[in-house]
PDB file of N, CA and C in Angstrom:
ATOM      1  N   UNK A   1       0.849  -1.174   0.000  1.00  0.00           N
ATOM      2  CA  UNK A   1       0.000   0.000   0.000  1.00  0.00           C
ATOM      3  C   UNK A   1       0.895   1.236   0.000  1.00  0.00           C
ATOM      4  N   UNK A   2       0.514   2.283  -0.358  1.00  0.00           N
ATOM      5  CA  UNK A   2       1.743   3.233  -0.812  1.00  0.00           C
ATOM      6  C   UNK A   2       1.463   4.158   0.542  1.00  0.00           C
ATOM      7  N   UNK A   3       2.157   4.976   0.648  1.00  0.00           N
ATOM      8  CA  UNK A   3       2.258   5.646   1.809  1.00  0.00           C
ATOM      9  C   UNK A   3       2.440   7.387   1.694  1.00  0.00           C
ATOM     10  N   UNK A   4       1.510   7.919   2.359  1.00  0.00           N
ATOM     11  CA  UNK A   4       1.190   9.145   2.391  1.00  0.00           C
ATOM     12  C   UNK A   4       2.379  10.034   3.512  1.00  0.00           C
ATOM     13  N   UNK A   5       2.837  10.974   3.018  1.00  0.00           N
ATOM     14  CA  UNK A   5       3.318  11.942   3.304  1.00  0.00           C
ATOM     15  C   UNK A   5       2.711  12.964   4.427  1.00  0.00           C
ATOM     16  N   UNK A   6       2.802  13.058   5.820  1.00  0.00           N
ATOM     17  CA  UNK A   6       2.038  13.899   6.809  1.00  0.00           C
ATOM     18  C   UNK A   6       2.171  15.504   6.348  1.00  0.00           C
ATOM     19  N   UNK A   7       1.657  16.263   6.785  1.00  0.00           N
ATOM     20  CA  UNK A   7       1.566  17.280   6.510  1.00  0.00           C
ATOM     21  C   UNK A   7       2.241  18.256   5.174  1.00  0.00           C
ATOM     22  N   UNK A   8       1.472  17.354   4.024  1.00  0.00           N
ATOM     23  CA  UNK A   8       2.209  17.412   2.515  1.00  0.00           C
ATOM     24  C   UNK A   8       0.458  17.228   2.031  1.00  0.00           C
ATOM     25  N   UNK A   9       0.466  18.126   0.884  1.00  0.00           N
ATOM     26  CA  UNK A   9      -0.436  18.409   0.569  1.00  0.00           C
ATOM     27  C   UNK A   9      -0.806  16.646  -0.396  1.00  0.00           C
ATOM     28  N   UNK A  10      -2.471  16.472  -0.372  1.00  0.00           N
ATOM     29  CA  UNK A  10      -2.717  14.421  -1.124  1.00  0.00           C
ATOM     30  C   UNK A  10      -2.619  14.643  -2.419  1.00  0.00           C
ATOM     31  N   UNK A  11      -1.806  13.512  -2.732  1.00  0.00           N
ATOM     32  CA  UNK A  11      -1.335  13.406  -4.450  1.00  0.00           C
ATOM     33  C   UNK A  11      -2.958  13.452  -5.135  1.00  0.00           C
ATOM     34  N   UNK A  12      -2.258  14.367  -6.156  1.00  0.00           N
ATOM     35  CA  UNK A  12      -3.775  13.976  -7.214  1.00  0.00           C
ATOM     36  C   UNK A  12      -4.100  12.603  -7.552  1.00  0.00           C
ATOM     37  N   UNK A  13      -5.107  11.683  -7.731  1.00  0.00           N
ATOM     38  CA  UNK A  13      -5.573  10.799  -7.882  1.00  0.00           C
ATOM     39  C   UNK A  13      -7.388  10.860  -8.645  1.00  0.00           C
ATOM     40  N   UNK A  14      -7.265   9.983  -9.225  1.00  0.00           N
ATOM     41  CA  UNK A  14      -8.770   9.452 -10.187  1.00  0.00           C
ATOM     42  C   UNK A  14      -9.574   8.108  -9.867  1.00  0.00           C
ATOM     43  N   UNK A  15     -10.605   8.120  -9.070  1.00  0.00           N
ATOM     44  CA  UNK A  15     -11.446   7.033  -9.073  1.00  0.00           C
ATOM     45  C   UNK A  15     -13.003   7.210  -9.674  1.00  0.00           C
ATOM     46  N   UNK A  16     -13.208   5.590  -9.703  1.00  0.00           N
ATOM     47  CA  UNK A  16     -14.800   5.713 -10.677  1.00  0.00           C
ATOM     48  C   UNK A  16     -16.004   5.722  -9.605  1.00  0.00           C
ATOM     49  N   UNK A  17     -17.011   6.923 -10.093  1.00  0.00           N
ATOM     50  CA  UNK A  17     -17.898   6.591  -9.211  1.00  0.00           C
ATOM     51  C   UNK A  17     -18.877   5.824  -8.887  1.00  0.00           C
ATOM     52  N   UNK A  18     -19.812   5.649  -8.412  1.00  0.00           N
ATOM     53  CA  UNK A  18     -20.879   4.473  -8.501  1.00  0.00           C
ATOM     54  C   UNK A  18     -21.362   4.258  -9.892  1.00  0.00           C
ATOM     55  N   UNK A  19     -21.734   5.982 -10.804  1.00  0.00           N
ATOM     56  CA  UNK A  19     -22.187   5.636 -12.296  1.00  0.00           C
ATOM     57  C   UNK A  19     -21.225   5.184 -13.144  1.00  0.00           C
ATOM     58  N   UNK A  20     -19.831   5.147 -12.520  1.00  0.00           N
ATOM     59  CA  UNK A  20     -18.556   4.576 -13.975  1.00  0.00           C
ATOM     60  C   UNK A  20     -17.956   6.103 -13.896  1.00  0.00           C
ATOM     61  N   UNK A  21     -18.481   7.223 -13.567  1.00  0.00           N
ATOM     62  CA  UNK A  21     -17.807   8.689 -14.049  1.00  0.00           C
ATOM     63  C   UNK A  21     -16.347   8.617 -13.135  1.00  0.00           C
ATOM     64  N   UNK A  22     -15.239   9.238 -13.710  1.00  0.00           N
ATOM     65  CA  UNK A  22     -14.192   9.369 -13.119  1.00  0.00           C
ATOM     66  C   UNK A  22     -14.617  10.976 -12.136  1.00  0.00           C
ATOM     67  N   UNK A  23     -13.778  10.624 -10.606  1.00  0.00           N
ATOM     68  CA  UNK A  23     -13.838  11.798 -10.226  1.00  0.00           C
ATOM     69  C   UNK A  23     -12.687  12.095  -9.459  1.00  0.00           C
ATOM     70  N   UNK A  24     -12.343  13.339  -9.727  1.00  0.00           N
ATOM     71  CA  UNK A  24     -10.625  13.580  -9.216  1.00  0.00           C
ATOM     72  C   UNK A  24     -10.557  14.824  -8.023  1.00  0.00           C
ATOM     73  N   UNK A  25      -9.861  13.936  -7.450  1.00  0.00           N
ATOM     74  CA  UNK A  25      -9.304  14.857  -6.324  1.00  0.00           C
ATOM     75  C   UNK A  25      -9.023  16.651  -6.012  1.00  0.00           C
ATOM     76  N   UNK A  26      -8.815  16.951  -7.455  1.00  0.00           N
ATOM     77  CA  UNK A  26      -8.831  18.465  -7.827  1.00  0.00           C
ATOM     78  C   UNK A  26     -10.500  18.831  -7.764  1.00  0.00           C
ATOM     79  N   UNK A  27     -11.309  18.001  -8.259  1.00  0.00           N
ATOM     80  CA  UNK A  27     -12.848  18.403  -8.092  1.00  0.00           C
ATOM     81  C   UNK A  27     -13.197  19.042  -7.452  1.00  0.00           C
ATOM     82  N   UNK A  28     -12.932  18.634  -5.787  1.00  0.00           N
ATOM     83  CA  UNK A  28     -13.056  19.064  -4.876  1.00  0.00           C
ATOM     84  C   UNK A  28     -12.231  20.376  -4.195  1.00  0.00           C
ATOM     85  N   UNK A  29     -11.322  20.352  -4.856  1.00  0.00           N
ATOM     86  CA  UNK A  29     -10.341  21.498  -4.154  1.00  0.00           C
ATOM     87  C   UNK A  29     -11.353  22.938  -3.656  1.00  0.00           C
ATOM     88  N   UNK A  30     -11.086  23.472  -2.494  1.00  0.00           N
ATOM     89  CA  UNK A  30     -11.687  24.697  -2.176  1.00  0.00           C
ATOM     90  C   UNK A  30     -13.238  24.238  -1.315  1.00  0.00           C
ATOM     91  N   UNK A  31     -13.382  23.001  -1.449  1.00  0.00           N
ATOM     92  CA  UNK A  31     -14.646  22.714  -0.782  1.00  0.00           C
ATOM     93  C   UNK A  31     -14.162  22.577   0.565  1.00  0.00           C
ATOM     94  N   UNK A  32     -15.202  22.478   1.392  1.00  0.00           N
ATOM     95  CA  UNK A  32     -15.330  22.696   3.039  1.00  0.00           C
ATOM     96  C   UNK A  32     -14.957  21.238   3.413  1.00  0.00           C
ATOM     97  N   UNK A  33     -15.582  19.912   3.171  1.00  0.00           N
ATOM     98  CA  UNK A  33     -15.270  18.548   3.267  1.00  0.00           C
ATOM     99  C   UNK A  33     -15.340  17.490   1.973  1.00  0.00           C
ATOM    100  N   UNK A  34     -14.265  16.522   2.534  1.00  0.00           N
ATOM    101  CA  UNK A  34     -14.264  15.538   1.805  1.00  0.00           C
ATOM    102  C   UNK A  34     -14.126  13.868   2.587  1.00  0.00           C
ATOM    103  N   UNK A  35     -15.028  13.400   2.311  1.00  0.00           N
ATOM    104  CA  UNK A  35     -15.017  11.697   3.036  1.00  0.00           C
ATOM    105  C   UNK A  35     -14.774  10.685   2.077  1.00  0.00           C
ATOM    106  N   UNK A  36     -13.455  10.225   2.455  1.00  0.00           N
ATOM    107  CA  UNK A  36     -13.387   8.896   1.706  1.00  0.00           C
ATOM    108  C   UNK A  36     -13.455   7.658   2.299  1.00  0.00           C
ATOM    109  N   UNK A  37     -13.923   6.714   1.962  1.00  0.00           N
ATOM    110  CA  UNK A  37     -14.529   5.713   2.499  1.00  0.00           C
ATOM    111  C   UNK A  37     -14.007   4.407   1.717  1.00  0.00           C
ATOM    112  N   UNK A  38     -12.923   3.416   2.512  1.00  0.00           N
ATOM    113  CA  UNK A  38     -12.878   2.516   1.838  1.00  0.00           C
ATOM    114  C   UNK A  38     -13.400   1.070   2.231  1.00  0.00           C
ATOM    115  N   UNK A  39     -14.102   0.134   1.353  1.00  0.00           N
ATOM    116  CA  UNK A  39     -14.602  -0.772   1.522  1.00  0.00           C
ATOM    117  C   UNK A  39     -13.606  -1.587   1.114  1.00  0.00           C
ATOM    118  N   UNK A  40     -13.485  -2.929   2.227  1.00  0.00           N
ATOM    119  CA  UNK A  40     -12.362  -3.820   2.146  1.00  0.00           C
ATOM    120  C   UNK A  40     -12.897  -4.844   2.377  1.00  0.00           C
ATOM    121  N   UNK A  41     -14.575  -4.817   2.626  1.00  0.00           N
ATOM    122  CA  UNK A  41     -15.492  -6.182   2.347  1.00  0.00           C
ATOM    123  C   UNK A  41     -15.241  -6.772   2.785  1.00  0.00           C
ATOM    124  N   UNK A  42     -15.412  -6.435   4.236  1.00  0.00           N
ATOM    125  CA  UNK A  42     -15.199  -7.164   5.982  1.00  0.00           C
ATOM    126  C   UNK A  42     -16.996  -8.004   5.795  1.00  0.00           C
ATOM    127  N   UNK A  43     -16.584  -9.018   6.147  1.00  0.00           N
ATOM    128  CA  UNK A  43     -17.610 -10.205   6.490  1.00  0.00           C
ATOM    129  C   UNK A  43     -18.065 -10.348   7.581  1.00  0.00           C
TER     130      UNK A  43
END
């Protein structure tokens, strides 16, 4: 798993959303919050 840098601004990155649309990390820039949520499909 790659490893994040503390107090260094988060690498740009691209994931698909629920419809297939790509959405990037710049999208958001300037907004108030952001939640990422990863599912690792705990049983």
């Amino acid at each position: 798993m790659p490893k994040v840098a503390l107090n260094l601004p988060a690498p740009e990155f691209t994931l698909t959303n629920f419809k297939g649309e790509p959405v990037r990390l710049s999208d958001y820039k300037g907004k108030s919050n952001i939640l990422i949520v990863f599912n690792r499909g705990f049983t």
